[in-house]
C-alpha atoms as a PDB file:
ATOM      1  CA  UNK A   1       0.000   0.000   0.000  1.00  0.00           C
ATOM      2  CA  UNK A   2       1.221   3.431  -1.166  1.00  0.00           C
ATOM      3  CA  UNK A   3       1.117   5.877   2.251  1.00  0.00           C
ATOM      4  CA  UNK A   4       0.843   9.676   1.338  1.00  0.00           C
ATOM      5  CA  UNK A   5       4.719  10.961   2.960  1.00  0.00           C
ATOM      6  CA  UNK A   6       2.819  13.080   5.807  1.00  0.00           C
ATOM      7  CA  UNK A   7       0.579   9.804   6.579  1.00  0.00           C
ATOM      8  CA  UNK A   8       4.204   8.198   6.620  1.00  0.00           C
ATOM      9  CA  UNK A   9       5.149  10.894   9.087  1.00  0.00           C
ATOM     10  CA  UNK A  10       2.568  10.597  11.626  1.00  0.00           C
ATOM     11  CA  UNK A  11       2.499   7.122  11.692  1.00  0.00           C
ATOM     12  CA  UNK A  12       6.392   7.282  12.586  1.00  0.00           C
ATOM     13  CA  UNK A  13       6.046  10.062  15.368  1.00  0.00           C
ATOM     14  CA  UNK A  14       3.021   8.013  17.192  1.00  0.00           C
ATOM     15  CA  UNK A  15       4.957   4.703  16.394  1.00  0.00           C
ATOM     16  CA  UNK A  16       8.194   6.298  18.401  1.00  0.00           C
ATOM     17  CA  UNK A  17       6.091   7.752  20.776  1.00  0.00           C
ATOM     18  CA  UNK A  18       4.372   4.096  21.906  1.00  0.00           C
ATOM     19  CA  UNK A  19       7.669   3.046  22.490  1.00  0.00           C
ATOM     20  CA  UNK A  20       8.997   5.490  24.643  1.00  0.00           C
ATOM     21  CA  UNK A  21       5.645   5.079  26.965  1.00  0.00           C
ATOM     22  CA  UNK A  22       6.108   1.450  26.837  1.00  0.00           C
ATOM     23  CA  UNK A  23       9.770   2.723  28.416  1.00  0.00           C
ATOM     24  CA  UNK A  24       7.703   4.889  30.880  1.00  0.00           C
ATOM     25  CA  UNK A  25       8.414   8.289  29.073  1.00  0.00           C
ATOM     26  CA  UNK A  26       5.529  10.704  28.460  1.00  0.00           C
ATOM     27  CA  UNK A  27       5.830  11.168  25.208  1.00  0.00           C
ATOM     28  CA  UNK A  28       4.212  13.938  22.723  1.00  0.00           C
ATOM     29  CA  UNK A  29       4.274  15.222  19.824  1.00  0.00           C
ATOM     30  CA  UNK A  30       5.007  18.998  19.329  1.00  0.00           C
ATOM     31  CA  UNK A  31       4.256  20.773  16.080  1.00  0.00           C
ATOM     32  CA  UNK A  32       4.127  18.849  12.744  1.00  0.00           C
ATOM     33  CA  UNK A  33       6.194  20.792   9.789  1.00  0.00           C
ATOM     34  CA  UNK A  34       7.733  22.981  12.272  1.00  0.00           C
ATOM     35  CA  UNK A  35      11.310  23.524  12.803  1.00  0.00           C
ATOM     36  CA  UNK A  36      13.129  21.643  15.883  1.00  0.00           C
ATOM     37  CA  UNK A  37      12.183  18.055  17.828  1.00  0.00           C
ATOM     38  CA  UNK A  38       9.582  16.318  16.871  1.00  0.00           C
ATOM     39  CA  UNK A  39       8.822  14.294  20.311  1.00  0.00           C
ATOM     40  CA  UNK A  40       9.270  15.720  23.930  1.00  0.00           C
ATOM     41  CA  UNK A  41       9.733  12.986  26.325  1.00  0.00           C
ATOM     42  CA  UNK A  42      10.206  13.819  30.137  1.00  0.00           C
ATOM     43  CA  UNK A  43      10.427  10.927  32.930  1.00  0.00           C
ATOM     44  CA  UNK A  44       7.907  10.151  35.176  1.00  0.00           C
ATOM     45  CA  UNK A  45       9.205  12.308  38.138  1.00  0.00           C
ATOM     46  CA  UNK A  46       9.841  15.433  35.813  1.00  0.00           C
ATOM     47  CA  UNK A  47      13.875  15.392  36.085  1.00  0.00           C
ATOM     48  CA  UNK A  48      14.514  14.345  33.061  1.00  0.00           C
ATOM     49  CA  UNK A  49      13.695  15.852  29.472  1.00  0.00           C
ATOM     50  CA  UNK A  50      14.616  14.185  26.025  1.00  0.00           C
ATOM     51  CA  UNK A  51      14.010  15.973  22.456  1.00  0.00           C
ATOM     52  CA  UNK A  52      13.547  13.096  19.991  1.00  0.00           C
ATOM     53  CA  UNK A  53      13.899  13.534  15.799  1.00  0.00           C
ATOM     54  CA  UNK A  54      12.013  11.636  13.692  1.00  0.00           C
ATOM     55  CA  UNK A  55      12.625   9.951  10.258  1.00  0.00           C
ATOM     56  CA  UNK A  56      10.098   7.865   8.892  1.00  0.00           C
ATOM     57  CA  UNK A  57      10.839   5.946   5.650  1.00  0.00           C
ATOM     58  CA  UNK A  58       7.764   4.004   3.982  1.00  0.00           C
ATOM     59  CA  UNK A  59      10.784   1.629   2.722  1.00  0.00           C
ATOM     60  CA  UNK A  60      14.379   0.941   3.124  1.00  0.00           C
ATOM     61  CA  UNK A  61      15.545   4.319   1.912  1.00  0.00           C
ATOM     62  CA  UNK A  62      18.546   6.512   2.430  1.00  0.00           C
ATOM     63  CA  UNK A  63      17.067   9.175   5.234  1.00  0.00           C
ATOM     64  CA  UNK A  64      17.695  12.992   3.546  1.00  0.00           C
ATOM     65  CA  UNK A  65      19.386  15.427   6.250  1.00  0.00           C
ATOM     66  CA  UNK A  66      19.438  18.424   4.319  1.00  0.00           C
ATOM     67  CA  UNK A  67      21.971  20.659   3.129  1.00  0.00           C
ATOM     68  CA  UNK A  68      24.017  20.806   6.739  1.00  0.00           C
ATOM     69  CA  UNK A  69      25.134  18.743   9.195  1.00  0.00           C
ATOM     70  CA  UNK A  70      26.203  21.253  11.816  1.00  0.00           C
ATOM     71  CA  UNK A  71      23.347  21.810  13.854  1.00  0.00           C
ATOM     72  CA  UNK A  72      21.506  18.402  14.336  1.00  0.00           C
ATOM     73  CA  UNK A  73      18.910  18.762  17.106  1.00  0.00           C
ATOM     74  CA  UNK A  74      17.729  16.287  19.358  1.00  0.00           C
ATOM     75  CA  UNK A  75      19.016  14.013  21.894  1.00  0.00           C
ATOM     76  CA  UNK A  76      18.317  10.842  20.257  1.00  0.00           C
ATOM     77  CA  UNK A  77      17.377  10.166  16.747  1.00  0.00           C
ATOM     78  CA  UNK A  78      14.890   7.565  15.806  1.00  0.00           C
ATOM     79  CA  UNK A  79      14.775   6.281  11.982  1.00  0.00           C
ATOM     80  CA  UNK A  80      11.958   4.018  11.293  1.00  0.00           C
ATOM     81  CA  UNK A  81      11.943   2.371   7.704  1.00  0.00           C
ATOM     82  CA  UNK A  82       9.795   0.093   6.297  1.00  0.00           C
ATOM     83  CA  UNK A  83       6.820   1.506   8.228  1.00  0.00           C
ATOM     84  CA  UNK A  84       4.468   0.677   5.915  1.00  0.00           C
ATOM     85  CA  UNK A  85       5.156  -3.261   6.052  1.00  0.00           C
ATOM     86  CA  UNK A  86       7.632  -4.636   8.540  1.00  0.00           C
ATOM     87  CA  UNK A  87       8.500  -1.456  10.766  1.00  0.00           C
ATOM     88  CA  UNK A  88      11.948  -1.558  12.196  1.00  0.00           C
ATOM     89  CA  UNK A  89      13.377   1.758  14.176  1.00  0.00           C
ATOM     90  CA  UNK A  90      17.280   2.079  14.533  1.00  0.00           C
ATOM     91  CA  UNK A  91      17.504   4.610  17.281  1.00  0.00           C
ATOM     92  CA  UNK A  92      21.236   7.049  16.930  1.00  0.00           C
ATOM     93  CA  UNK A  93      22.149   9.927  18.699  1.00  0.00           C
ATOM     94  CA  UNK A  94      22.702  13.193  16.802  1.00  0.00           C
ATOM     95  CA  UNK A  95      26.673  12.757  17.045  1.00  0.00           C
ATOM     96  CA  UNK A  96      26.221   9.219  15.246  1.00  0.00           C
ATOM     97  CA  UNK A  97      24.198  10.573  12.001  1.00  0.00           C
ATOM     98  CA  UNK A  98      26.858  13.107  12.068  1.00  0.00           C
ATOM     99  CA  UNK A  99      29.282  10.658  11.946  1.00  0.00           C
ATOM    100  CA  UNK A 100      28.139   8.308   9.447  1.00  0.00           C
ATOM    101  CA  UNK A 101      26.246  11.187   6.715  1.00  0.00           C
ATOM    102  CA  UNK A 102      26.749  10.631   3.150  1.00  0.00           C
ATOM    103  CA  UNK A 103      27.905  14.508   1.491  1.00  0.00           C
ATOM    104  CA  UNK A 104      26.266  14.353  -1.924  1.00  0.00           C
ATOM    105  CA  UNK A 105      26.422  17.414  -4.492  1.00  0.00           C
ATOM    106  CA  UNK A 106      24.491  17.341  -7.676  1.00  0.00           C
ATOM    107  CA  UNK A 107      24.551  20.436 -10.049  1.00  0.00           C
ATOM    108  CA  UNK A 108      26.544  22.418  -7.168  1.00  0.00           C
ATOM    109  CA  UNK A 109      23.783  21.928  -4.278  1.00  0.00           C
ATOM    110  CA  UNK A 110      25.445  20.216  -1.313  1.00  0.00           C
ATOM    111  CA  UNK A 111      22.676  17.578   0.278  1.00  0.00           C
ATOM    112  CA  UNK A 112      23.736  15.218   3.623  1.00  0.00           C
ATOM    113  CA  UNK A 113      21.643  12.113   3.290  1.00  0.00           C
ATOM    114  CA  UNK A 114      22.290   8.836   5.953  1.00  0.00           C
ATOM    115  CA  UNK A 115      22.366   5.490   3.967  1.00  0.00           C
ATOM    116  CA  UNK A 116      20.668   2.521   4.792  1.00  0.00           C
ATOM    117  CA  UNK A 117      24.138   0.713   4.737  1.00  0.00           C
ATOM    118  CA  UNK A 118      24.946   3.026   7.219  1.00  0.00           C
ATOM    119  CA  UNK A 119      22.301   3.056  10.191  1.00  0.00           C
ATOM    120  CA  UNK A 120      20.796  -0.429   9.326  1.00  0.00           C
ATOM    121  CA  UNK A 121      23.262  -2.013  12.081  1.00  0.00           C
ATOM    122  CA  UNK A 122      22.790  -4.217  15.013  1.00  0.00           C
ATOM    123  CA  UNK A 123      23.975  -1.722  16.995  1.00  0.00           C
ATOM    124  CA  UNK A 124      21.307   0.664  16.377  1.00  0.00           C
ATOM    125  CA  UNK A 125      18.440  -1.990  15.258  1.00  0.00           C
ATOM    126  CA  UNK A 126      15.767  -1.733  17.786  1.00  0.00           C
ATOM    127  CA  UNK A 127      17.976  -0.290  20.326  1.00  0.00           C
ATOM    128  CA  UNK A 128      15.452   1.299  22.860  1.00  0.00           C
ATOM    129  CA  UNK A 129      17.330   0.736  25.762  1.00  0.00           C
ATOM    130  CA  UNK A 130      19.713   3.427  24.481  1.00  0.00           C
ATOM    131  CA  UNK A 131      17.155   5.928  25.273  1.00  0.00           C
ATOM    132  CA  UNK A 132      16.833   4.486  28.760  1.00  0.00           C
ATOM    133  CA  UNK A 133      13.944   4.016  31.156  1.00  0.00           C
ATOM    134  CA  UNK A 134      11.923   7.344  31.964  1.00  0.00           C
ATOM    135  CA  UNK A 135       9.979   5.183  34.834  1.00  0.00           C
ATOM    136  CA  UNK A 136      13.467   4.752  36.968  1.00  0.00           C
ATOM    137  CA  UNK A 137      12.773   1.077  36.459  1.00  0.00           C
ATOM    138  CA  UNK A 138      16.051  -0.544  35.157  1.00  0.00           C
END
């Protein structure tokens, strides 16, 4: 099934957010198409605040970052691809993407894109517990 790209959005952000709650953040959403986070998460007791990004691919895709790397935001970064079949997130932190982004130029426009090749890893495959708990549980 062919998902309209903002249908592929949503479904990403309120896919991400279930997981953090099942981790015991609260977990919302702030304002779609606007610049910054995508997901604030704060613990249970109110000590601890997390800004999440977003990137939901309907298929195994390389994840577009835009024409700079230098001021990723976000304290975690959640890509979820194939999220219209088989959803699997690979959760990085903003230092990683920087780290592993693919500098592509194509009629003299610099773009920064993140390959599959590149954040499809064990090490980042499902990797919730990088986030932590937000209940205090361990």
């Amino acid at each position: 099934m062919k998902l309209d790209s903002q249908i592929v959005g949503n479904a990403g952000l309120y896919f991400t957010c279930y997981h953090l709650s099942l981790l015991g953040w609260n977990a919302m959403p702030t304002a779609r198409n606007a610049r910054g986070i995508d997901i604030v998460a704060y613990s249970r007791d109110g000590k601890r605040y997390l800004g999440i990004q977003v990137k939901s691919l309907s298929k195994q895709a390389p994840v577009p970052l835009g024409a700079s790397i230098e001021n990723l935001m976000g304290d975690f970064w959640v890509i979820i691809n194939k999220l219209s079949s088989e959803p699997t997130a690979f959760i990085l932190t903003p230092h990683e993407v920087k780290r592993l982004a693919h500098r592509g130029e194509k009629d003299g426009r610099v773009s920064f894109w993140l390959q599959p090749n590149s954040y499809e890893t064990d090490e980042f495959r499902e990797a919730w517990d990088r986030i932590g708990r937000g209940d205090g549980a361990a």
